[in-house]
Protein backbone atom coordinates (compact mmCIF):
# COMPACT_ATOMS: atom_id res chain seq x y z
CA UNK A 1 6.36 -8.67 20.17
CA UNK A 2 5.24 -9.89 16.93
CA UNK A 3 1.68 -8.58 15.65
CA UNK A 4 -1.29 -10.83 15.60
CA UNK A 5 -2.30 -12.40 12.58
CA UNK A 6 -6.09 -13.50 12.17
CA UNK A 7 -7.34 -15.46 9.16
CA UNK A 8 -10.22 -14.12 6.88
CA UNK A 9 -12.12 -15.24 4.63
CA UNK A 10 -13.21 -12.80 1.67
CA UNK A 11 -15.91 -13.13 -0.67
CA UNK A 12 -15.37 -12.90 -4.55
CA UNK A 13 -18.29 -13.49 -6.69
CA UNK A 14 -19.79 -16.92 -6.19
CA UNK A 15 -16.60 -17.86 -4.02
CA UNK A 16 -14.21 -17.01 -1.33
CA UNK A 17 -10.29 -16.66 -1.00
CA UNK A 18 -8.30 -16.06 2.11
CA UNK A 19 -6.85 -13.77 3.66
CA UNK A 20 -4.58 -12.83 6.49
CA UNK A 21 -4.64 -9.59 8.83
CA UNK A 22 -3.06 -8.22 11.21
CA UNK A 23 -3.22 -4.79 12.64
CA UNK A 24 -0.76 -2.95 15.29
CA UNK A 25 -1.99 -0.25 17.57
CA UNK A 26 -3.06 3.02 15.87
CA UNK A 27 -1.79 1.81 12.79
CA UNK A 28 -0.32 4.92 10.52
CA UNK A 29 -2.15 2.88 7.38
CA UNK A 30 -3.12 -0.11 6.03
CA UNK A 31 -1.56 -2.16 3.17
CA UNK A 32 -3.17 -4.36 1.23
CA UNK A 33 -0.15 -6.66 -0.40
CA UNK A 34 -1.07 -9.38 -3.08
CA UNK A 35 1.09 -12.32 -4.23
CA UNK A 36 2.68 -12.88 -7.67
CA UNK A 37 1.90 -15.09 -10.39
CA UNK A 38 4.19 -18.06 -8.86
CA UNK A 39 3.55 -18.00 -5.50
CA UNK A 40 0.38 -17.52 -3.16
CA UNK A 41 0.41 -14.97 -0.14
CA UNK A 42 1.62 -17.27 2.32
CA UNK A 43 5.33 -17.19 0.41
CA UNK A 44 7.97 -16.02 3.09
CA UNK A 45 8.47 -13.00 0.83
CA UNK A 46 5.31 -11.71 1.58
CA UNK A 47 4.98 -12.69 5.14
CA UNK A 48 8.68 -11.42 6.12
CA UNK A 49 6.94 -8.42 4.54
CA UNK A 50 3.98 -7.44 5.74
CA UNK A 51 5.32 -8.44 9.58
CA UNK A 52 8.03 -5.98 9.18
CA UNK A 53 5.34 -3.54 8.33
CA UNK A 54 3.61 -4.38 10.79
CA UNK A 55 6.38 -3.68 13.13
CA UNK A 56 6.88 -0.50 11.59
CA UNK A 57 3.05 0.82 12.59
CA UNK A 58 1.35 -0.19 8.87
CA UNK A 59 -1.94 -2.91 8.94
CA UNK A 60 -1.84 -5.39 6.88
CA UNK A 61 -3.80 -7.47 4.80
CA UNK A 62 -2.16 -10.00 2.30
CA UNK A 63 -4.62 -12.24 0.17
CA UNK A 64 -5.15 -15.08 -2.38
CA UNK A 65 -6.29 -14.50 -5.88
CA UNK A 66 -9.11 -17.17 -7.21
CA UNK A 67 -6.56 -19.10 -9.20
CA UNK A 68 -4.13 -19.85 -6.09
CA UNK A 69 -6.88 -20.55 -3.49
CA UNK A 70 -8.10 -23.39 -6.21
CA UNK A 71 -4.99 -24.68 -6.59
CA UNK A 72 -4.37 -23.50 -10.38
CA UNK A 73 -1.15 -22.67 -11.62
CA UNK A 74 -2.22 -20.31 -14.27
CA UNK A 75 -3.05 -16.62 -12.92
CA UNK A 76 -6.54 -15.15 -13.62
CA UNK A 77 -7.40 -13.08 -16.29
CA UNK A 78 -7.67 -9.27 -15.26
CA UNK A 79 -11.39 -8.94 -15.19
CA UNK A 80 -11.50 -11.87 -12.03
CA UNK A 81 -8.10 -10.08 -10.74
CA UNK A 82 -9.35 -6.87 -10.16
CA UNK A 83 -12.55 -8.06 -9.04
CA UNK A 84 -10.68 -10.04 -6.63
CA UNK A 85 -8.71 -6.52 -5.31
CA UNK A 86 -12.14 -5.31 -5.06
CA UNK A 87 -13.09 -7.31 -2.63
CA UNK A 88 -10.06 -7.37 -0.44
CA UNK A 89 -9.91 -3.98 -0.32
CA UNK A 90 -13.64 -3.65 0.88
CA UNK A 91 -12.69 -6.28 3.80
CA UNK A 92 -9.69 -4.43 4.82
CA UNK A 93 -12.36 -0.84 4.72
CA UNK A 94 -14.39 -2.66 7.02
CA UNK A 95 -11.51 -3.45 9.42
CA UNK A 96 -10.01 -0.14 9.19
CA UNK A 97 -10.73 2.77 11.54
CA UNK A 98 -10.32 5.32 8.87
CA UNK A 99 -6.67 5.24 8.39
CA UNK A 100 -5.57 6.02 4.54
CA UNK A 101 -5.88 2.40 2.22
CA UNK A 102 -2.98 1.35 0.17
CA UNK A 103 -2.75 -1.67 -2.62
CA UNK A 104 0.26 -3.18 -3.31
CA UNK A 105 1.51 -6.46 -4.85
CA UNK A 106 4.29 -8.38 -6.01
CA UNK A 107 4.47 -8.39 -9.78
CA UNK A 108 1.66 -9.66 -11.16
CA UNK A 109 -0.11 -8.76 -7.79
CA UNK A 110 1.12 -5.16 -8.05
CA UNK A 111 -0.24 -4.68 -11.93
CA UNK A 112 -3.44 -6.12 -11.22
CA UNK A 113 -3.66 -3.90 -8.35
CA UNK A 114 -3.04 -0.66 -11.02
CA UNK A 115 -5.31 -1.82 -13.41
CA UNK A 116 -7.96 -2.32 -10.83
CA UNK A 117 -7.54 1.26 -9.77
CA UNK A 118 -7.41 2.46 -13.02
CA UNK A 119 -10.95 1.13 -13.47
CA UNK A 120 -12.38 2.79 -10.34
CA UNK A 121 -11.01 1.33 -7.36
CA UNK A 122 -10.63 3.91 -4.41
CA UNK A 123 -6.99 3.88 -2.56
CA UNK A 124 -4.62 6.18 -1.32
CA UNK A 125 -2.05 4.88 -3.52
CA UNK A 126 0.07 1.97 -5.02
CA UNK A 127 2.92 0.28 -4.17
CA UNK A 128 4.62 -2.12 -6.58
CA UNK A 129 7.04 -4.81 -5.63
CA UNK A 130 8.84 -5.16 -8.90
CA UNK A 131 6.53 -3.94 -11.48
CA UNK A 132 6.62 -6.72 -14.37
CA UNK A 133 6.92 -3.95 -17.20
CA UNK A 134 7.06 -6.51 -20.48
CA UNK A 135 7.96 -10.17 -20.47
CA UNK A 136 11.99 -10.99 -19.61
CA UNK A 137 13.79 -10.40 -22.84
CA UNK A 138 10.85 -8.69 -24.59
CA UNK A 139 10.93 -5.02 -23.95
CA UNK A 140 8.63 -4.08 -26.94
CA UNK A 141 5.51 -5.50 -24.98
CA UNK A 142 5.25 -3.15 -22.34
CA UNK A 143 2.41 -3.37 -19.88
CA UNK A 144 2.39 0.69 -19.31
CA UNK A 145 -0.56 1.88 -20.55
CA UNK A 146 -3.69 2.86 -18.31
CA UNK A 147 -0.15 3.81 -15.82
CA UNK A 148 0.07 6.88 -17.43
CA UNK A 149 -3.86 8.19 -15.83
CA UNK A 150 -3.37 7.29 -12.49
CA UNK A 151 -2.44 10.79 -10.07
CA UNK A 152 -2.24 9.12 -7.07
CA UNK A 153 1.01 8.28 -4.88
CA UNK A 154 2.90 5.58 -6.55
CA UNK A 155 6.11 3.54 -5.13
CA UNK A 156 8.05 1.27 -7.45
CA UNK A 157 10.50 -0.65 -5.95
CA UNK A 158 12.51 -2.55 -8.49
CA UNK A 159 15.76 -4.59 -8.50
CA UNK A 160 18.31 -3.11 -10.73
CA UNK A 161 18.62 -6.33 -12.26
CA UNK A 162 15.29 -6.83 -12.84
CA UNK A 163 15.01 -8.97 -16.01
CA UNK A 164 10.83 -7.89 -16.24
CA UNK A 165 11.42 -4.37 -16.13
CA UNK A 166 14.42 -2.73 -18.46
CA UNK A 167 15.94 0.00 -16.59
CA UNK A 168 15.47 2.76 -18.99
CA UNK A 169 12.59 1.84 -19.90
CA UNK A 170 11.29 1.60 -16.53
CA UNK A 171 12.74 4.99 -15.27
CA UNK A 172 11.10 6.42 -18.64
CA UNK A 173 7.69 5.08 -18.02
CA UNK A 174 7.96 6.52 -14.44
CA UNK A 175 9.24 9.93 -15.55
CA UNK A 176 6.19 9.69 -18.00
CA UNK A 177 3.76 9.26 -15.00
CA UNK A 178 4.66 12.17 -13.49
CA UNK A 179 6.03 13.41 -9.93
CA UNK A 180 2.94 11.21 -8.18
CA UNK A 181 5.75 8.44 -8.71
CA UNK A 182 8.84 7.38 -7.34
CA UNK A 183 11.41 4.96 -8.24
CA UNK A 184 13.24 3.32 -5.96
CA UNK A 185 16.37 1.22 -7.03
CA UNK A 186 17.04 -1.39 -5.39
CA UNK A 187 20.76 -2.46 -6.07
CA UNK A 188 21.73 -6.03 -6.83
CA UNK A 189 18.22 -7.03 -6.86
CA UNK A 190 16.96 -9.41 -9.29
CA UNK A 191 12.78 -10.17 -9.60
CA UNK A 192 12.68 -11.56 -6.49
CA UNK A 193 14.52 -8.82 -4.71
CA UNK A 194 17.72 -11.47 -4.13
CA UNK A 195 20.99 -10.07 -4.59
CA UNK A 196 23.88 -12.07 -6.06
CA UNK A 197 26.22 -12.99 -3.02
CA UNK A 198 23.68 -11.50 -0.06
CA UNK A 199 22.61 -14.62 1.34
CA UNK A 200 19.29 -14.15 2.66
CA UNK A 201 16.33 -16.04 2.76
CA UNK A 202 12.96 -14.95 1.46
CA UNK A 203 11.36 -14.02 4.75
CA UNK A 204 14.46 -11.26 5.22
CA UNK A 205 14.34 -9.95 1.48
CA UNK A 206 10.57 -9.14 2.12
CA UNK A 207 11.50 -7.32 5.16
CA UNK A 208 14.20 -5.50 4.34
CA UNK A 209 11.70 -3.54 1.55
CA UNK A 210 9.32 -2.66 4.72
CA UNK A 211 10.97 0.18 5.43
CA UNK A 212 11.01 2.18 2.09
CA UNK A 213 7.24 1.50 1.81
CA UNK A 214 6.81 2.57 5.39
CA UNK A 215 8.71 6.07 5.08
CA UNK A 216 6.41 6.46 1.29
CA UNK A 217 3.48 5.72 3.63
CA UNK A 218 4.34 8.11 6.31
CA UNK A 219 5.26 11.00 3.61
CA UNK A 220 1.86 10.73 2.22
CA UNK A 221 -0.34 11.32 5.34
C-alpha cells in the first residue's frame, strides 16, 4: 500500500513554496529531494522516486524552489537556493522524530543542496542525482569547488553517459573528496537517468535509483 502524501506549505523569506511529504512507519531516515533546473518536484522522476523510497522505509520530502512555484523558467541564483534548502530542511526537522536528515536533488537541486551545506546547513549527508559538474561540452568550468570541504556521507549517482559530468573528471573530483564519497555508475544512463533502448518512463527511472540511495542510507546509520 502506497504511502500517504500530504501537501505543505514552507515558508521562504517573504514567501512560500510547496512541498510534498510523506512518511512510512518508523522511517530508517528522511530525504529531502529537490527538483532540477527544468522541471519542478512534481516531475514523475521525482515522484517515482521518492515513493519507491518510501516503500523502502525512507521519509520523504520533495519541494519547489522560488523560481518554479512562480512560474519562472530561469532557476534562482544560489543565495535564494540555499535559503530555500534552508527552509525545507527545517520543515522536514519539525516533522521528523529524530531520524538522521538527508538533502538530495536532481542536478541543479543536488548542487544547490552542497553549496547550502557547505555554508552551514546541518544534514547527515548528500545525495546527488546526477551532479551537473560543468556545462555539456565544457569541461573546463567545473562546479567542484567548496565539494572538496564537505566530510560528510556523499552519494553520486551519475549516468555513464552523462553529458554534465565527464567521467574522469567526475571520478577525479570524487577521489579528490575523499572516502566520505561514493560513486555510483549508473550504466547507459544519460542526465536524466534514461538508457538508450530501456524503455521506461520517468516515474520507473526515478524508482529504480531508490534502492542505491536506500542501502547508502541504511550503511550510514
Amino acid at each position: 500500500m502506497q504511502v500517504r502524501e500530504s501537501h505543505v506549505s514552507i515558508d521562504v523569506g517573504q514567501s512560500t513554496v510547496s512541498g510534498v511529504y510523506a512518511r512510512p512507519d518508523a522511517p530508517v531516515a528522511t530525504l529531502v529531494v529537490a527538483h532540477g533546473a527544468g522541471a519542478g518536484m512534481d516531475h514523475p522522476f521525482l515522484s517515482g522516486f521518492t515513493r519507491a523510497l518510501n516503500d523502502d522505509g525512507v521519509a520523504t520530502l520533495r519541494f519547489n524552489f522560488p523560481y518554479r512555484e512562480a512560474g519562472k523558467r530561469f532557476p534562482d541564483r544560489p543565495p535564494a537556493a540555499i535559503e530555500a534548502w534552508r527552509a525545507a530542511m527545517q520543515e522536514a526537522a519539525a516533522r521528523s522524530d529524530g531520524e538522521p536528515l538527508w538533502a538530495a536533488g536532481k542536478s541543479f537541486g543536488g548542487r544547490m543542496a552542497s553549496m547550502a551545506v557547505a555554508e552551514g546547513m546541518p544534514a547527515a549527508g548528500l545525495v546527488y542525482l546526477g551532479y551537473p559538474l560543468h556545462p555539456p561540452g565544457k569541461p573546463e568550468k567545473l562546479r567542484d569547488e567548496h565539494l572538496y570541504g564537505l566530510t560528510l556521507p556523499m552519494l553520486f549517482l551519475q549516468g555513464t553517459r552523462d553529458t554534465f559530468a565527464t567521467r574522469e573528471l567526475l571520478e577525479s573530483v570524487v577521489d579528490r573528496i575523499g572516502p566520505n564519497a561514493v560513486l555510483d555508475w549508473q550504466e547507459g544512463g544519460d542526465h536524466s537517468f534514461s538508457v538508450k533502448g530501456l524503455k521506461r518512463s520517468a516515474d520507473d527511472v526515478g524508482a529504480s535509483l531508490a534502492a542505491p540511495v536506500t542501502e547508502f542510507l541504511r550503511s550510514h546509520r
